[in-house]
Protein backbone atom coordinates (compact mmCIF):
# COMPACT_ATOMS: atom_id res chain seq x y z
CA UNK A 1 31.57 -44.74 37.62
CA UNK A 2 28.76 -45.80 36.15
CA UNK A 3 26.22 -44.34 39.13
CA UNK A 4 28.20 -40.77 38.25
CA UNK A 5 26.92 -41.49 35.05
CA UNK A 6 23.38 -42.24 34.94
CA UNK A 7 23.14 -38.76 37.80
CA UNK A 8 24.79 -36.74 35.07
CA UNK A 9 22.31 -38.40 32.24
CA UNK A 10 19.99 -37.87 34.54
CA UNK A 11 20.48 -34.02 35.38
CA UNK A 12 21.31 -33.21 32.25
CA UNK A 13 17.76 -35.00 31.31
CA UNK A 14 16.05 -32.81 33.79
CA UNK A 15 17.47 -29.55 32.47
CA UNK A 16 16.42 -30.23 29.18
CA UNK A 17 12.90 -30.89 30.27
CA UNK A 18 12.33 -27.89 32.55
CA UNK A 19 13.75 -26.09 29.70
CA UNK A 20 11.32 -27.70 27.38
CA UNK A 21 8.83 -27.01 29.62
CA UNK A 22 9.39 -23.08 30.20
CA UNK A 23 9.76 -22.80 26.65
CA UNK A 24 6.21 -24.23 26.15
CA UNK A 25 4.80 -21.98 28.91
CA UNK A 26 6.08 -18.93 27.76
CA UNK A 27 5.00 -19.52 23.76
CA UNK A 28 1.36 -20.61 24.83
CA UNK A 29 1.27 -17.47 27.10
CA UNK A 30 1.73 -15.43 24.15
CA UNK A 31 0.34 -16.80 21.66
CA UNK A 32 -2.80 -17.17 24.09
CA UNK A 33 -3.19 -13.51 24.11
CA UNK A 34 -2.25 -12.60 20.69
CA UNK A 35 -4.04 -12.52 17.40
CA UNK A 36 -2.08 -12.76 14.26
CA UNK A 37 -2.91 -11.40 10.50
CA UNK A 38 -1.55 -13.30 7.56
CA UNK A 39 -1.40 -12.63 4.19
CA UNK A 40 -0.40 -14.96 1.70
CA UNK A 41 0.01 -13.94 -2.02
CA UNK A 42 -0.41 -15.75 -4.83
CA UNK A 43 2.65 -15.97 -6.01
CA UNK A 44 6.36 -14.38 -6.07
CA UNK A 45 5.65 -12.36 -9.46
CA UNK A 46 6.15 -8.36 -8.10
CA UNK A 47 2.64 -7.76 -9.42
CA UNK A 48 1.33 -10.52 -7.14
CA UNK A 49 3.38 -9.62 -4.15
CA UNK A 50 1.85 -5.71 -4.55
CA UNK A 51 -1.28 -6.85 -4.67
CA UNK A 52 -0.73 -8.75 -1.18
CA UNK A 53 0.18 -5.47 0.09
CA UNK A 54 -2.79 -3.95 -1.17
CA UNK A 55 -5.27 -7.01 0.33
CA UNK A 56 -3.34 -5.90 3.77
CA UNK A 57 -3.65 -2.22 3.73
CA UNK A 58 -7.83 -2.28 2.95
CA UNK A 59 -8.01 -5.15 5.43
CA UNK A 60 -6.25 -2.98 7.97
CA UNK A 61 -8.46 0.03 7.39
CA UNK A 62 -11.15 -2.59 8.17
CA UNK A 63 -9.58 -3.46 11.26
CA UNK A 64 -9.12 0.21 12.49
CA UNK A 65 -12.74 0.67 13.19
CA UNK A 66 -12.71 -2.20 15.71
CA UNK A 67 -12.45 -1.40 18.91
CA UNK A 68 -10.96 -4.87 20.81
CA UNK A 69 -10.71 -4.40 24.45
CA UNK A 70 -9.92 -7.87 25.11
CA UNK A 71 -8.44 -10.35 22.99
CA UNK A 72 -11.86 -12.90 23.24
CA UNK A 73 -13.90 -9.75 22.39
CA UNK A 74 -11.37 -9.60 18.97
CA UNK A 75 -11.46 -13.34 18.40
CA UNK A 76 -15.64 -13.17 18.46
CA UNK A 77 -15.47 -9.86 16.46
CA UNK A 78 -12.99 -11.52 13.76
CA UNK A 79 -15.18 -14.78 13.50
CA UNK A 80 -18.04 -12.73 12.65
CA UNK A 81 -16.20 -10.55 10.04
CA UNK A 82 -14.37 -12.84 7.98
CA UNK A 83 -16.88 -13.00 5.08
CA UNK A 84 -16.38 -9.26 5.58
CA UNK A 85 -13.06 -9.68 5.57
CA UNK A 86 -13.22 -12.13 2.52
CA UNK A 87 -15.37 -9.13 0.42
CA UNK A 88 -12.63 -6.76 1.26
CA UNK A 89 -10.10 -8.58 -0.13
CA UNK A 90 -11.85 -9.83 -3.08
CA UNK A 91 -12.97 -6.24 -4.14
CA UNK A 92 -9.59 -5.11 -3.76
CA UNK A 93 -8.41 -8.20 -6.09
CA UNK A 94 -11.22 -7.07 -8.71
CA UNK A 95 -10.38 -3.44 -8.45
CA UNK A 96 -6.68 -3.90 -9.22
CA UNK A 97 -7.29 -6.01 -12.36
CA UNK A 98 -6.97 -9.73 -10.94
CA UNK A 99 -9.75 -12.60 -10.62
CA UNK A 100 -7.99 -14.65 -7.86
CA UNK A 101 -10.21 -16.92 -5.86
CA UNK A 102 -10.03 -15.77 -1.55
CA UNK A 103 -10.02 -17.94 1.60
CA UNK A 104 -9.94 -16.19 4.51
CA UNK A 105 -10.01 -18.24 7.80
CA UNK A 106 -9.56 -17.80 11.76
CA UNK A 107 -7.75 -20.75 13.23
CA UNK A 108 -4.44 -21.80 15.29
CA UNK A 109 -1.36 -21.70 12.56
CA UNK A 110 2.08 -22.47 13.11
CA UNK A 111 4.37 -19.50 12.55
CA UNK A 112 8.08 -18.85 12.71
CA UNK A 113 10.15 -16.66 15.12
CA UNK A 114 8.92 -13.28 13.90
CA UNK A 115 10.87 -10.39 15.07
CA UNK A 116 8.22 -7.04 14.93
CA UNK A 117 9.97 -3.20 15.16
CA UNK A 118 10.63 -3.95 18.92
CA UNK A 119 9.65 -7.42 19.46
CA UNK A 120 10.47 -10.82 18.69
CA UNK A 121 8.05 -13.37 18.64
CA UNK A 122 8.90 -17.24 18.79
CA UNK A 123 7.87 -19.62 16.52
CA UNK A 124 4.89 -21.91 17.46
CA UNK A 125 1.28 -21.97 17.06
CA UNK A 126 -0.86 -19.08 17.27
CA UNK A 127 -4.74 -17.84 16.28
CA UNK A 128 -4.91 -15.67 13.39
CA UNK A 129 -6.52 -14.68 10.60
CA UNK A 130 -5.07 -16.38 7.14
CA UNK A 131 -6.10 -14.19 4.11
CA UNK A 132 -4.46 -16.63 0.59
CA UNK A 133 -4.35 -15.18 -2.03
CA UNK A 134 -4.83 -17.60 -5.63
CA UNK A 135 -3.10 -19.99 -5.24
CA UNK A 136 -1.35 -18.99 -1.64
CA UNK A 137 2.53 -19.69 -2.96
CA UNK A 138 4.13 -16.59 -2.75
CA UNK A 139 6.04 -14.83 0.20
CA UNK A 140 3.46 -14.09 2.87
CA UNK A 141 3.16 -10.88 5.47
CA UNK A 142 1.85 -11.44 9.21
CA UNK A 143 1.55 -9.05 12.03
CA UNK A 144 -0.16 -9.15 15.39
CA UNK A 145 -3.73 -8.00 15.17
CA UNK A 146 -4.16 -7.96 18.67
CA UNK A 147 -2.95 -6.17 20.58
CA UNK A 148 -2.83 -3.90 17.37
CA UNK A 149 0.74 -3.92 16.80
CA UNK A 150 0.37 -3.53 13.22
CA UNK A 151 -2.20 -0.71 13.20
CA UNK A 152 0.01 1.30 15.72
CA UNK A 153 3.47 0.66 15.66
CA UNK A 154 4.32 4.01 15.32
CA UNK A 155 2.08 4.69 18.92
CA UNK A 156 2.10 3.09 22.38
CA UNK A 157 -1.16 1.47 22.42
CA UNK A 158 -0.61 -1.79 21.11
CA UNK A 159 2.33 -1.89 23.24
CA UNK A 160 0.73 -1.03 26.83
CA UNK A 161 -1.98 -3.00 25.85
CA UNK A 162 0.38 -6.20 24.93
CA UNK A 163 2.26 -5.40 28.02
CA UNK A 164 -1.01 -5.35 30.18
CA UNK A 165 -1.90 -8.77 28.84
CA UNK A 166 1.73 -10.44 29.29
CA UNK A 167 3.60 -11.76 32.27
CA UNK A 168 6.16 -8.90 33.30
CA UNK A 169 8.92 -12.33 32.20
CA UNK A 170 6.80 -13.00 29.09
CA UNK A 171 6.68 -9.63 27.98
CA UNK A 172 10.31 -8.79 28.96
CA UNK A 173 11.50 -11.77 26.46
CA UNK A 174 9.57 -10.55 23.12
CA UNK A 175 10.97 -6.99 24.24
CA UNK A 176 14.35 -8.33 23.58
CA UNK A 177 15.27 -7.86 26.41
CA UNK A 178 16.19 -11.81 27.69
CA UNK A 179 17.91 -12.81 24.79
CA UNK A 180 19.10 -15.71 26.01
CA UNK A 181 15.67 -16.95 27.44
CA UNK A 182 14.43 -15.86 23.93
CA UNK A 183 16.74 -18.42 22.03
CA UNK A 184 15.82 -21.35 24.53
CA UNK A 185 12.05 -20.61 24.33
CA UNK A 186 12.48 -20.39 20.25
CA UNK A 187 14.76 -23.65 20.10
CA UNK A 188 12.43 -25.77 22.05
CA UNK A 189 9.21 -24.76 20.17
């Protein structure tokens, strides 16, 4: 009785680590070939969660001029632009009528499970760019920089190109199509 035990502890044991496992995998797969945007706003007031909005959209426009074929060529194009970056969203700040301070860094965040028009992203760490806003304790926007999911969600690019840097599995599970894969990979993490 108690041999049947310990080989049922002991499967059950084993399940839970390969699952632990594949759930790590997958994650770092993705997050190793995505770039995030984050924009934190100074507070909950509805002024201060407009102005977020506005820090995102001139920051975007910035980002539309880049050209990243790869996601190293984005990650060395982003480190050299953040005091760029940090100018953008500071003039937008001024020209709206605020004097908040800006930090803008490029560094590995955690993030929650972040579902995106047609994908679903789980939580764990990932790169990105962290824009905060005064005091950074408001509600917060994120979306993946690259592939440029947020500057073309509406077009196919940022989709191919995600799907061109994902396993077919990988990419398959943030296309909800594995739901069930999705929820183990997002419960271990």
């Amino acid at each position: 009785m108690i041999k049947k035990f310990l080989v049922v502890a002991l499967f059950i044991m084993l399940v839970i680590f390969d699952a632990f496992t594949y759930a790590h995998t997958v994650q770092k797969e993705i997050a190793d070939n995505v770039i995030r945007l984050h924009v934190i706003a100074n507070s909950d007031n509805l002024d201060d969660q407009e102005l977020k909005l506005k820090v995102r959209d001139a920051v975007l426009i910035y980002m539309k001029e880049k050209d990243y074929a790869t996601r190293n060529v984005a990650y060395n194009s982003l480190e050299n632009s953040l005091d760029e970056i940090e100018l953008i969203a500071k003039k937008t700040i001024k020209e709206n009528g605020y004097n908040y301070t800006v930090t803008v860094e490029l560094g590995e965040f955690d993030f929650p499970k972040k579902d995106y028009n047609k994908f679903s992203f789980p939580s764990g760490k990932y790169t990105a760019v962290k824009i905060k806003i005064g005091e950074a304790i408001g509600q917060n926007w994120w979306c993946v920089m690259y592939p440029s999911l947020c500057l073309n969600d509406d077009t196919t690019e940022g989709v191919t190109q995600l799907q061109n840097t994902l396993s077919r599995e990988s990419f398959s599970i943030i296309s909800n199509n594995c739901e069930i894969k999705f929820k183990i990979i997002d419960w271990f993490n």
